[in-house]
C-alpha atoms as a PDB file:
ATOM      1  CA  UNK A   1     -28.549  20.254  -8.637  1.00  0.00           C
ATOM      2  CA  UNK A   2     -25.550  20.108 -10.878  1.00  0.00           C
ATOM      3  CA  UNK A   3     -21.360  20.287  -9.524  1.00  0.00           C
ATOM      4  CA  UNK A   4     -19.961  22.782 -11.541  1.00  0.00           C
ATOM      5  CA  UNK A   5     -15.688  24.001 -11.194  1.00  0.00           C
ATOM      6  CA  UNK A   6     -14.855  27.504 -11.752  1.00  0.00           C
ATOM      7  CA  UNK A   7     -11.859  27.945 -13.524  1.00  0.00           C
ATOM      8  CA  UNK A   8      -9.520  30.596 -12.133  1.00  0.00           C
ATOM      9  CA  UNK A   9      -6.158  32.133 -13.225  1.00  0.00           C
ATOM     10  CA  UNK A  10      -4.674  34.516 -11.233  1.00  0.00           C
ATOM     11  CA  UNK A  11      -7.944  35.143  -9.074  1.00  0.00           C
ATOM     12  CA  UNK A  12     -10.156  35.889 -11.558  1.00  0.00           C
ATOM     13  CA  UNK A  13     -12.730  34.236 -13.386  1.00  0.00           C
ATOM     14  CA  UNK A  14     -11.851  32.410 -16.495  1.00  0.00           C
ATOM     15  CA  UNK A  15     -14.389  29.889 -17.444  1.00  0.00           C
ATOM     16  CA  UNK A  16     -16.893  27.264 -16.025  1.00  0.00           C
ATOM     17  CA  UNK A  17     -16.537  23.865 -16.457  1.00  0.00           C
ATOM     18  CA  UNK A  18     -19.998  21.805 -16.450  1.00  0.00           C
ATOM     19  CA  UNK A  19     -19.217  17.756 -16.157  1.00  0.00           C
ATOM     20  CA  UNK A  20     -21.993  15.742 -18.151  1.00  0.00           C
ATOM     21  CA  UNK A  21     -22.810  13.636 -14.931  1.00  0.00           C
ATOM     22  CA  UNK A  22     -22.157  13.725 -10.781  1.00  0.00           C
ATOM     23  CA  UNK A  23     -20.754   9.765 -10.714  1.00  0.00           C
ATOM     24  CA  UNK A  24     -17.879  10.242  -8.737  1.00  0.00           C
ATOM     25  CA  UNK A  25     -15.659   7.964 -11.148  1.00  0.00           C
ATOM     26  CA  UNK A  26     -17.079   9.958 -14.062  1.00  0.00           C
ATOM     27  CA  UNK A  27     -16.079  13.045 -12.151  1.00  0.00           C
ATOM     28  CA  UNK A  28     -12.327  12.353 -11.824  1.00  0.00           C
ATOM     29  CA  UNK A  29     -11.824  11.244 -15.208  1.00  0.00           C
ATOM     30  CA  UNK A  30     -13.523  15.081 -16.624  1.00  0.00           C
ATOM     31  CA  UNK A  31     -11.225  16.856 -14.055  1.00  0.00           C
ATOM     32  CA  UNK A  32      -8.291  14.649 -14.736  1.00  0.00           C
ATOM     33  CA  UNK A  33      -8.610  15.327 -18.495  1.00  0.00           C
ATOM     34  CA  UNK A  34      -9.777  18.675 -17.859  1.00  0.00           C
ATOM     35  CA  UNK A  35      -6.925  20.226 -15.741  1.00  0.00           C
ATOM     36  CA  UNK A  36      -4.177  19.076 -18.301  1.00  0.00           C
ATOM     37  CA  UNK A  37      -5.961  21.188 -21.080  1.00  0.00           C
ATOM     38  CA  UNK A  38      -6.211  24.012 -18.500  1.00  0.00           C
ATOM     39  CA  UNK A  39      -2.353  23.662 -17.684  1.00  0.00           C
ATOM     40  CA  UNK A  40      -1.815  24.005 -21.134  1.00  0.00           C
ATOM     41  CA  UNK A  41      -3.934  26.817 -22.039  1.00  0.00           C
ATOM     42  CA  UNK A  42      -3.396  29.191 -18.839  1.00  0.00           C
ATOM     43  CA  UNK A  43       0.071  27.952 -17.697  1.00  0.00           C
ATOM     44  CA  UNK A  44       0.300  26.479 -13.971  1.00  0.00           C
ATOM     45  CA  UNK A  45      -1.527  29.215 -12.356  1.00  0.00           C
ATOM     46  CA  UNK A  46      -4.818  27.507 -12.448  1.00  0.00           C
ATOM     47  CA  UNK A  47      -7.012  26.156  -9.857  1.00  0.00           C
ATOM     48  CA  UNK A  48     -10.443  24.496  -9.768  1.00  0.00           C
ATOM     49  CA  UNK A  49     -12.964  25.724  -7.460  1.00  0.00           C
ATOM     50  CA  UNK A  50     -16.195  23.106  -6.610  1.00  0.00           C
ATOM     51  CA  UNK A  51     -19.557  24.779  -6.433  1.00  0.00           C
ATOM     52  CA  UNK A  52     -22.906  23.740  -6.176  1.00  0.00           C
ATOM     53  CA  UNK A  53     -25.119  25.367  -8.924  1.00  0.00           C
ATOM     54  CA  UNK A  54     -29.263  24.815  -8.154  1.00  0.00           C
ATOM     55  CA  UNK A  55     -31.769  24.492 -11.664  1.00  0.00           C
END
């Protein structure tokens, strides 16, 4: 069982972020980090969305 974000700009599908580990501390820092390269690649428009994805 791996946490996985979807990426999306505008409503669709951009790409899917896969964090290395599920520590919670760990797991800020990747988003944190994450979401300003996002803002600067796709603009403002962009929201993370949290799924579950089963090996």
């Amino acid at each position: 069982m791996v946490i996985v974000f979807d990426v999306l700009v505008d409503g669709m599908k951009k790409e899917t972020l896969t964090p290395r580990t599920g520590r919670l501390q760990e797991l800020r820092q990747f988003i944190s980090n994450e979401s300003t390269r996002l803002i600067a690649l796709y603009g403002n428009n962009v929201y993370l969305n949290r799924r579950v994805h089963y090996k």
